[in-house]
Protein backbone atom coordinates (compact mmCIF):
# COMPACT_ATOMS: atom_id res chain seq x y z
CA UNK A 1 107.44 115.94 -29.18
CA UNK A 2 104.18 117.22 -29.79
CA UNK A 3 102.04 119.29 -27.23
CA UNK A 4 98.62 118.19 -25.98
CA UNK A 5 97.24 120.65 -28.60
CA UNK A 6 99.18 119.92 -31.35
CA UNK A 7 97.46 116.25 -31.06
CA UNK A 8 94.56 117.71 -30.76
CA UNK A 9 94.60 119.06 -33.67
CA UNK A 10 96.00 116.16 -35.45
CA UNK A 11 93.33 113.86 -34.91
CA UNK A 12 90.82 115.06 -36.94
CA UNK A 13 92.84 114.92 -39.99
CA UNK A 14 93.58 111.60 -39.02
CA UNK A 15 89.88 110.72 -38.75
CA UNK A 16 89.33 112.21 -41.89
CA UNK A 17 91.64 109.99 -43.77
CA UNK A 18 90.31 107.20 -42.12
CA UNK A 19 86.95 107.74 -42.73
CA UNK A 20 86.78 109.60 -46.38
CA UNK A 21 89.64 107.79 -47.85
CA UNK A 22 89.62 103.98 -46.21
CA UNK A 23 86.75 104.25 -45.53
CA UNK A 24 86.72 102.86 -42.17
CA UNK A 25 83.48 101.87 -40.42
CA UNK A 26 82.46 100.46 -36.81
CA UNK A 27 83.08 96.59 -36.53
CA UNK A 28 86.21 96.52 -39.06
CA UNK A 29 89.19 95.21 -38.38
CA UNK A 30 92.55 98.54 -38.90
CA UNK A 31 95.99 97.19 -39.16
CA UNK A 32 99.09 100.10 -38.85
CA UNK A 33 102.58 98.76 -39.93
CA UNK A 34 105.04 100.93 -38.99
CA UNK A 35 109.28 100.93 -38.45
CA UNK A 36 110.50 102.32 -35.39
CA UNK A 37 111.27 105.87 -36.81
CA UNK A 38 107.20 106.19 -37.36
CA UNK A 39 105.92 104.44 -34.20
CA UNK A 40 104.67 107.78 -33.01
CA UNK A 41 102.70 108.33 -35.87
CA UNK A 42 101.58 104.64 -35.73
CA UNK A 43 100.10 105.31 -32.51
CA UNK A 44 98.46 108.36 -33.09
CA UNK A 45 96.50 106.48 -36.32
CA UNK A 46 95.86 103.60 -33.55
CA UNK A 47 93.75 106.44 -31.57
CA UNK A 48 91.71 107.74 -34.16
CA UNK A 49 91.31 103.87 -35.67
CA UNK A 50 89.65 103.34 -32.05
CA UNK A 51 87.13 106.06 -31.96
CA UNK A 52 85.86 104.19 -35.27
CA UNK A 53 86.65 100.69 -34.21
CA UNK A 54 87.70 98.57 -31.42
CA UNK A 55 89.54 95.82 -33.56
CA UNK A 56 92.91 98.00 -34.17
CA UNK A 57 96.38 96.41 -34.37
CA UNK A 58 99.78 98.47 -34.41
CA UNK A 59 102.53 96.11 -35.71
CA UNK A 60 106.10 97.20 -35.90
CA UNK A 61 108.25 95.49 -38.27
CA UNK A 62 112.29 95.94 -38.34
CA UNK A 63 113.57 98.33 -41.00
CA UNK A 64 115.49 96.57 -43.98
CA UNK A 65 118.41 96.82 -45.10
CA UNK A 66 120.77 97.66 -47.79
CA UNK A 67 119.71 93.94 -49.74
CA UNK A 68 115.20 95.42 -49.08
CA UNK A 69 113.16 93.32 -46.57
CA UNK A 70 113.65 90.46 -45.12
CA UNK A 71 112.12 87.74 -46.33
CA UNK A 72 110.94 86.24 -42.98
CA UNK A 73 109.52 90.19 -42.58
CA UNK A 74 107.52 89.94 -45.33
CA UNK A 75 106.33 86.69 -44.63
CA UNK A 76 105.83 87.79 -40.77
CA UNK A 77 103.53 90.51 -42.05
CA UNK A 78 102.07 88.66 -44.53
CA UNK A 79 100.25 86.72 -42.23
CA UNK A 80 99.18 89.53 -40.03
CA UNK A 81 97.30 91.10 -42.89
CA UNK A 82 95.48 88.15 -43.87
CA UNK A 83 91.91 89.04 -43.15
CA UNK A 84 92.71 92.47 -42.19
CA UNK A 85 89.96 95.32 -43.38
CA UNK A 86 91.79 98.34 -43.76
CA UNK A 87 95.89 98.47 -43.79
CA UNK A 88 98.23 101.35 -43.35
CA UNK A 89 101.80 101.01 -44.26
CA UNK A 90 104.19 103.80 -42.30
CA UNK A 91 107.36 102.93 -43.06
CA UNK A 92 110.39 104.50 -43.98
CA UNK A 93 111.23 101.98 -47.42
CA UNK A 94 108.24 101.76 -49.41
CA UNK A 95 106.39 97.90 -48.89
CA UNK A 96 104.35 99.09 -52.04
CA UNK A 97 106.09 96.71 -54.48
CA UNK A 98 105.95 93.18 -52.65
CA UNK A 99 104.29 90.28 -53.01
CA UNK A 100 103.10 90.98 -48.94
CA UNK A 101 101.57 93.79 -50.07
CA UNK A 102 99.95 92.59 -53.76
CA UNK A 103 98.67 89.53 -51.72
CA UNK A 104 96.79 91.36 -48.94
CA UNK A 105 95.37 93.24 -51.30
CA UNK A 106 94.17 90.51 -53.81
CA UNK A 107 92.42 89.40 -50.50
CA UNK A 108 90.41 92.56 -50.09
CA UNK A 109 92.24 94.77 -48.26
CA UNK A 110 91.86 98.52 -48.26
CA UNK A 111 95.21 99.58 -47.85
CA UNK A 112 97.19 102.89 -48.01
CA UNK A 113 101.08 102.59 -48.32
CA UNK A 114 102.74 106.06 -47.05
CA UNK A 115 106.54 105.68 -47.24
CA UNK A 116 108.50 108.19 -45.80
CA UNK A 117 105.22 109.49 -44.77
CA UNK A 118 105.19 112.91 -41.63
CA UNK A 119 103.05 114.44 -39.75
CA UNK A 120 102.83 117.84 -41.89
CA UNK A 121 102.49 115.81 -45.02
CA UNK A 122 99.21 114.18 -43.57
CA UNK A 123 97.62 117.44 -42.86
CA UNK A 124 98.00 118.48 -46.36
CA UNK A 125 96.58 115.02 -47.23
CA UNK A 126 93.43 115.50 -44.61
CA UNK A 127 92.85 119.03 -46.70
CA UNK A 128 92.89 117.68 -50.14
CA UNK A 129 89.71 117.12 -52.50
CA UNK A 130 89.63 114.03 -52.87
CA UNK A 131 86.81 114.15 -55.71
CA UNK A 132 88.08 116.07 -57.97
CA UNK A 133 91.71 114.67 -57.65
CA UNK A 134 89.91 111.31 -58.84
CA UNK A 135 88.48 112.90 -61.65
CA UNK A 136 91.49 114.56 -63.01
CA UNK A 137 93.73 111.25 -62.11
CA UNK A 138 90.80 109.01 -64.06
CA UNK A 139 90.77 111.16 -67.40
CA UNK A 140 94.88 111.07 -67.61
CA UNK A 141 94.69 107.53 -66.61
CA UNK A 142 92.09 106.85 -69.32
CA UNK A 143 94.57 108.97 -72.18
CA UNK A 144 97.60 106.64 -71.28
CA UNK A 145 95.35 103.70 -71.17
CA UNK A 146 94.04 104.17 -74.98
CA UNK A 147 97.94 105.56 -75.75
CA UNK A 148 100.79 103.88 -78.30
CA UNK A 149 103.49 106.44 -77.62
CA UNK A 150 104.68 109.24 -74.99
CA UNK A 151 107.01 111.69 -74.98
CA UNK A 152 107.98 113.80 -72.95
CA UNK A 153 110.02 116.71 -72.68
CA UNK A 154 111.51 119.51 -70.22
CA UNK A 155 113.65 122.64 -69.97
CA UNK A 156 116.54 121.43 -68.33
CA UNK A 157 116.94 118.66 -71.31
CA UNK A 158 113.95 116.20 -70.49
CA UNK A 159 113.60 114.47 -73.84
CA UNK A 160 112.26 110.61 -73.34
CA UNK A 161 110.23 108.68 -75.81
CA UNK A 162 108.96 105.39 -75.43
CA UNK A 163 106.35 102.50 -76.07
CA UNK A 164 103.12 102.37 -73.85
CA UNK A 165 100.96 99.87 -76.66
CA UNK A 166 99.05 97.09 -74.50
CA UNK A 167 99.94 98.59 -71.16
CA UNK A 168 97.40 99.74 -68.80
CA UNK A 169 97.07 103.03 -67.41
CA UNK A 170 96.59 103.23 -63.31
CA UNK A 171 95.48 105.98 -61.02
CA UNK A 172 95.77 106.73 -57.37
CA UNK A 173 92.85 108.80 -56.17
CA UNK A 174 92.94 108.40 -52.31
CA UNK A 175 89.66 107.13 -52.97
CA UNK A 176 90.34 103.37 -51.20
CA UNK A 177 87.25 102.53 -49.56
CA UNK A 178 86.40 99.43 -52.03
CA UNK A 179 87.79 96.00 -51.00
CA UNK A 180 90.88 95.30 -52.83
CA UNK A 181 91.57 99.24 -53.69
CA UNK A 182 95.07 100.48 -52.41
CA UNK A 183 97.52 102.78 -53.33
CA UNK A 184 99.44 106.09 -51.62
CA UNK A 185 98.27 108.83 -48.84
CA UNK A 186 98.70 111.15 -49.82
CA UNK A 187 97.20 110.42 -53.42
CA UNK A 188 96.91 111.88 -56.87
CA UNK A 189 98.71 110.44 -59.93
CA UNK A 190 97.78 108.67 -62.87
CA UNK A 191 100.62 106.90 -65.00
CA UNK A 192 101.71 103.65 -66.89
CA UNK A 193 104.33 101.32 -67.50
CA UNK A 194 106.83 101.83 -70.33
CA UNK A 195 106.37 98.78 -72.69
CA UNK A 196 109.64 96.51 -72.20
CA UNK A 197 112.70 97.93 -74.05
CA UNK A 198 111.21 100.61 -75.74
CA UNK A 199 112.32 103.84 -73.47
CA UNK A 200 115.01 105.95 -75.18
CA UNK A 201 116.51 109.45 -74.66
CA UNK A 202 117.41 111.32 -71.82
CA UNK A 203 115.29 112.00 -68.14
CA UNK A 204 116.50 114.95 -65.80
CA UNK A 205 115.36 114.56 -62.54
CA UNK A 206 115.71 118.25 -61.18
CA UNK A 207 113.56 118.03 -57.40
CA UNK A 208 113.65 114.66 -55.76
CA UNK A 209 114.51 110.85 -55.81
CA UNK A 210 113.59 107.96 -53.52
CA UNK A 211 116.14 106.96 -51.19
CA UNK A 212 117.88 110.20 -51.50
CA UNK A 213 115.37 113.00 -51.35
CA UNK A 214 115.55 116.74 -52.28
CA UNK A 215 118.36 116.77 -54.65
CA UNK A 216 121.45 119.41 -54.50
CA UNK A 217 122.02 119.49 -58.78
CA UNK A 218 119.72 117.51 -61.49
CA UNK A 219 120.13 113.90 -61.76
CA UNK A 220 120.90 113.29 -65.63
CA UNK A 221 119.96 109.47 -66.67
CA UNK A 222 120.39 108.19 -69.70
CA UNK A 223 118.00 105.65 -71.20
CA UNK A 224 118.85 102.76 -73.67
CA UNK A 225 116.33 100.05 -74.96
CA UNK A 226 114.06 100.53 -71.32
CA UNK A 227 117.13 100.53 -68.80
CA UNK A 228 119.20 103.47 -67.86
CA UNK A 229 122.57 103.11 -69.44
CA UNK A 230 124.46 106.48 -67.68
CA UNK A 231 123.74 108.25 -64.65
CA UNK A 232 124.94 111.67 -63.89
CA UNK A 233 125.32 114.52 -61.02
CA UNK A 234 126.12 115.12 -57.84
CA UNK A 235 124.15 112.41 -56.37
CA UNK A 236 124.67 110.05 -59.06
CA UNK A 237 126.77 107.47 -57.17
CA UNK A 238 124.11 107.31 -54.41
CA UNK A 239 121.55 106.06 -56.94
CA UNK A 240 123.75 103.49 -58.79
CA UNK A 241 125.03 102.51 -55.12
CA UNK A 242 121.03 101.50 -54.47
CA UNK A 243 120.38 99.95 -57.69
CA UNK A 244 123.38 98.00 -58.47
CA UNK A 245 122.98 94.99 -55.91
CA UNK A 246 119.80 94.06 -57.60
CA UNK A 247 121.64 93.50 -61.18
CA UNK A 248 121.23 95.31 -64.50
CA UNK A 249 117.04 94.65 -64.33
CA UNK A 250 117.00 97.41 -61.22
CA UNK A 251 117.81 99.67 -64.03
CA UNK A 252 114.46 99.35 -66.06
CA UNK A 253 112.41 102.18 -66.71
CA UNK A 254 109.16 101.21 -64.34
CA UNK A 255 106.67 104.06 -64.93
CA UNK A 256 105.90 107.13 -65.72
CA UNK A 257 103.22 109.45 -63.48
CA UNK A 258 101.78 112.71 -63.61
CA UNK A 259 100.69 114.31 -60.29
CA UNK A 260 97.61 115.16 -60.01
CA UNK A 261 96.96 116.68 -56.38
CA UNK A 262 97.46 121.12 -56.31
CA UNK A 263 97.10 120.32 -52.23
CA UNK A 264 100.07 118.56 -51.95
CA UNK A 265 103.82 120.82 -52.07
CA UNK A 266 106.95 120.12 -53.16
CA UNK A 267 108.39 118.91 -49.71
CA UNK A 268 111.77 117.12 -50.96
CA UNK A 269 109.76 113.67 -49.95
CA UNK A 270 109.14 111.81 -52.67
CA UNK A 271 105.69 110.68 -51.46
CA UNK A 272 104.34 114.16 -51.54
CA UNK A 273 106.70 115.24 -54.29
CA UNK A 274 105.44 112.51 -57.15
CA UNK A 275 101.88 113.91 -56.43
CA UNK A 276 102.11 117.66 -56.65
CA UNK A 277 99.91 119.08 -59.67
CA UNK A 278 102.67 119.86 -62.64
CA UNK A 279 105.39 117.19 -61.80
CA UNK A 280 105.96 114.00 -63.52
CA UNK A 281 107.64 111.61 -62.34
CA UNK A 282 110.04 108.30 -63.51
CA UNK A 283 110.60 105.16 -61.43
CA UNK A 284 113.56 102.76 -61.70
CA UNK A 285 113.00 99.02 -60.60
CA UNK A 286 110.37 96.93 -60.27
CA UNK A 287 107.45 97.06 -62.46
CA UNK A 288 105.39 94.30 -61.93
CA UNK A 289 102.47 96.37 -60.45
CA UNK A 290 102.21 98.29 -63.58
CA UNK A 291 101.71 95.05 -65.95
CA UNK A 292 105.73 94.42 -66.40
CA UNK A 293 107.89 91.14 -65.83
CA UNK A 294 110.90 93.06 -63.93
CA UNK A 295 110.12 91.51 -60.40
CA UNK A 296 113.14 92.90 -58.33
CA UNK A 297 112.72 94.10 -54.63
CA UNK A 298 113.08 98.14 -55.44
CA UNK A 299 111.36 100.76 -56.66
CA UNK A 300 112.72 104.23 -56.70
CA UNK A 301 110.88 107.45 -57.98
CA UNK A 302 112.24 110.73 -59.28
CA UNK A 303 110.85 114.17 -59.60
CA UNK A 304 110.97 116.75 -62.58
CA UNK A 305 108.63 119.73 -62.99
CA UNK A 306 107.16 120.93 -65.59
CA UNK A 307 107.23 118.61 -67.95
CA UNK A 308 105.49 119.04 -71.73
CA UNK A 309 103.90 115.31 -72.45
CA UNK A 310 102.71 114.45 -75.97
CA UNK A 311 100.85 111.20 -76.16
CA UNK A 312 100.47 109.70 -80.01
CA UNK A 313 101.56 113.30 -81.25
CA UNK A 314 98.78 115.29 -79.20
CA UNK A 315 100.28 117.49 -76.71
CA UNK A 316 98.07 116.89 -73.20
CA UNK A 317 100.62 119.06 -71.08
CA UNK A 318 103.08 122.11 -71.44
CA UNK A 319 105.26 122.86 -69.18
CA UNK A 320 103.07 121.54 -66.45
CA UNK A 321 99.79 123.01 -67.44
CA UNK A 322 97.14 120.35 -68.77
CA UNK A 323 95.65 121.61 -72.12
């Protein structure tokens, strides 16, 4: 538990988000969703929501299971976000990919999802420059955007290629103080969905994966016509174990991301992982947020450093560096 100072100290980087990244002002409405394994964090976001506001709700939802969320969760929660201002989503399982979510956002919401999210990964999120993490995130966002083709490569045996023509490129900036903005705290990617049943080759996913974490040995996966055909590694069962209930369309090749954020460390969470300056990372599962059709209720991201990208022949990064 944490001492009196230790909250102390907390608080202000909790304001901070608040403030510079939500956007948060006097007279708006803050809902915080958490599971019961976050409800202390939940509460401590309630505090600093009420030195801004008075109109702050903490809801705590019941953690899913091995099939995702419940449906009469979602549609709980749904409801409570209807109207809502600013939403924070501190949960374990990531709510980023559901129609709950899409919808409350499509409303107007400001909202900041933050699975697996702790307490020493906020205060690397309260330190980070926001600015210049959009600008970076923008121009990469704007290269896959204008992009036919991306490869990309690795060390360890990396070697993907795959079809990005009439898919748009996104960003996550941290930057969600519009209505309708949302996206991850802490921030700082910029990616795209694969075109359908183009992906090809081999990904090795060396640091971390959703639903698993830091990894003891490399995840090998192999990729055939968008879906991954073979999985290898120590691990490997773990990841087919989470994908298979959802049927063969749990194995499409979602997205690909560059992180963008030299704040954030290589924690073994996934949700600071994908964002550390010099990763990339892959996703397996739904894509319907990045313009796709594969509407399944997972989404799980894995990380591999240093990766050399070449978009329509150019080279844009080597081994992690951005030319």
């Amino acid at each position: 538990m944490a001492t009196t100072g230790e909250q102390k100290s907390f608080a202000p980087a909790l304001t901070t988000l608040l403030v510079e990244c939500m956007g948060l002002r006097k007279g708006e409405s803050c809902l915080v969703v958490c599971d019961r394994s976050r409800m202390g964090l939940g509460s401590s976001f309630c505090e600093a929501a009420k030195q801004i506001t008075t109109a702050v709700n903490l809801s705590v939802v019941q953690s899913p299971g091995p099939e995702g969320w419940h449906p009469d969760t979602l549609l709980s929660l749904e409801r409570e976000m209807a109207g809502q201002h600013v939403i924070l989503l501190l949960t374990g399982r990531s709510l980023s990919h559901t129609d709950a979510r899409r919808r409350a956002v499509k409303r107007g919401a400001r909202l900041a999802s933050m699975p697996g999210i702790t307490r020493d990964v906020l205060l690397r999120a309260a330190r980070a420059d926001y600015q210049e993490i959009a600008e970076k995130s923008k121009r990469l966002r704007d290269i896959f955007s204008a992009a036919e083709t991306i490869s990309v490569e690795t060390e360890l045996g990396t070697a993907m290629d795959f079809s990005v023509r009439g898919m748009e490129g996104h960003s996550e900036d941290g930057l969600y103080n519009r209505p309708g903005r949302w996206g991850n705290m802490p921030a700082g990617e910029a990616g795209i969905g694969p075109e359908e049943g183009t992906a090809k080759g081999v990904m090795v996913v060396d640091w971390s994966m959703s639903t698993i974490g830091p990894l003891e040995e490399p995840l090998i996966i192999r990729v055939e016509e968008g879906r991954a055909a073979g999985i290898e590694g120590r691990q490997a069962n773990a990841l087919v174990e989470r994908l298979s209930p959802f049927g063969r369309s749990a194995f499409t090749l979602a997205e690909f991301a560059l992180g963008t954020n030299k704040w954030a460390q290589l924690s073994g969470i996934v949700l600071e992982d994908e964002k550390v300056f010099g990763t990339a990372h892959f996703a397996l599962g739904n894509n319907v947020s990045f313009g796709g059709t594969t509407d399944v209720p997972i989404h799980l991201d894995g990380v591999l450093r240093a990766p050399t990208v070449t978009v329509d022949g150019r080279p844009i990064m080597e081994q992690g560096h951005l030319l």
